[in-house]
Protein backbone atom coordinates (compact mmCIF):
# COMPACT_ATOMS: atom_id res chain seq x y z
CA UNK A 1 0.00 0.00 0.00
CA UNK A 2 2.60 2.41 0.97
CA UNK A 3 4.36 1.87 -2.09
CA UNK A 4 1.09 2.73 -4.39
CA UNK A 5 0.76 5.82 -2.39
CA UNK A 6 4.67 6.96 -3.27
CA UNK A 7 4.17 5.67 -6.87
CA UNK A 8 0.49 6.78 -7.79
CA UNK A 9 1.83 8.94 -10.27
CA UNK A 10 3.44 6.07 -12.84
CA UNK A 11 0.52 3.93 -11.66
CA UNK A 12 -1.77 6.20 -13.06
CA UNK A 13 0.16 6.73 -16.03
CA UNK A 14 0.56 2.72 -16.54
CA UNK A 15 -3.74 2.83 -16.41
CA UNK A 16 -3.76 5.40 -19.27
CA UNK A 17 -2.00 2.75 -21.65
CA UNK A 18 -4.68 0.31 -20.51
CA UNK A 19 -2.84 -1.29 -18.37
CA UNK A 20 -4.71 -2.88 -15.38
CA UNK A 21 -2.97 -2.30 -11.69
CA UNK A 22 -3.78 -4.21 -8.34
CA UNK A 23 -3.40 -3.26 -5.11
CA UNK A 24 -2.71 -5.14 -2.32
CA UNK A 25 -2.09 -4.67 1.29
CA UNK A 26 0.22 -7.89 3.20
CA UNK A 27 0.02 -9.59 0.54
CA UNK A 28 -4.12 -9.30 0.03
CA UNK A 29 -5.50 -7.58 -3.06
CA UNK A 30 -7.99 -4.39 -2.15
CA UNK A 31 -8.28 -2.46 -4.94
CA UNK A 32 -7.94 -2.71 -8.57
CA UNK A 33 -7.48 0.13 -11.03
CA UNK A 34 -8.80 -0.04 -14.75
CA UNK A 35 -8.95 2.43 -16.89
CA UNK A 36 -12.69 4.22 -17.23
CA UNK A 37 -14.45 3.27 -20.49
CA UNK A 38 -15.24 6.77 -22.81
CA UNK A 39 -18.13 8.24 -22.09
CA UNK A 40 -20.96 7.67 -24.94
CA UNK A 41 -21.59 11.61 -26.39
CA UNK A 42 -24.86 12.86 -28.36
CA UNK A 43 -27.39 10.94 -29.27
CA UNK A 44 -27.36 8.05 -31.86
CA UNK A 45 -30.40 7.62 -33.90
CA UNK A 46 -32.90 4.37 -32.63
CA UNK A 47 -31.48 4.26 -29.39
CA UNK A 48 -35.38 5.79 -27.91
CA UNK A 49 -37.68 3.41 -30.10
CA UNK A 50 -41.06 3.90 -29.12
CA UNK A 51 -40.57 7.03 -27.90
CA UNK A 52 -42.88 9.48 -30.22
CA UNK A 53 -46.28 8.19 -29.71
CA UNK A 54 -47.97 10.05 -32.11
CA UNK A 55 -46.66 12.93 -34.61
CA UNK A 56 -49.17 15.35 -36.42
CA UNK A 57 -48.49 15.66 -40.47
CA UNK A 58 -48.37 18.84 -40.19
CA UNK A 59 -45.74 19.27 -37.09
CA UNK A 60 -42.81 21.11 -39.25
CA UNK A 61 -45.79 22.88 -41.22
CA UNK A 62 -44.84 27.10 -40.67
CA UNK A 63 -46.80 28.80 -37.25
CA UNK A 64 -48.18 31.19 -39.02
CA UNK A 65 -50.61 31.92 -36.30
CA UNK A 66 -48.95 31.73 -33.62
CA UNK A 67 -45.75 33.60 -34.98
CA UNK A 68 -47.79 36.55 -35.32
CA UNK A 69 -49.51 36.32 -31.85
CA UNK A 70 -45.64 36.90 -30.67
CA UNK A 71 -45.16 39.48 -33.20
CA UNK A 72 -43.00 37.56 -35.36
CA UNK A 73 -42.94 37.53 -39.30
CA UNK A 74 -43.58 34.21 -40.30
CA UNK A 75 -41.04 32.63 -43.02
CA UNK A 76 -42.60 31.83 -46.17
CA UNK A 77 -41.89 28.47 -47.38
């Protein structure tokens, strides 16, 4: 244990190559360090199936309505 504690540095280093490091205290393994897995970023397509119920026709139709109640100019298509 001590001599993790005055090595953590390259022991760290050795679990950025992938390398897997045990621990061990009189001879007795307590801890094990492994390198994280990456974290999964955005959103891949499928992954929510089921998800939207129901979807109007007309959902990316313009607002022309309600644009104006907010005094915006609606975009003509």
């Amino acid at each position: 244990m001590h001599e993790a504690k005055s090595t953590l540095s390259q022991l760290i280093a050795a679990v950025e190559r992938g390398d897997e490091v045990l621990i061990a205290r009189a001879g007795r393994p307590v801890a094990r360090l492994v390198p994280l897995e990456a974290e999964a970023r955005g959103m891949t397509f499928g992954t929510l199936p089921g998800l939207v119920v129901h979807m109007a026709d007309d959902f990316d139709a313009p607002l022309t309505a309600d644009a104006a109640a907010f005094g915006a100019t609606p975009i003509e298509p």
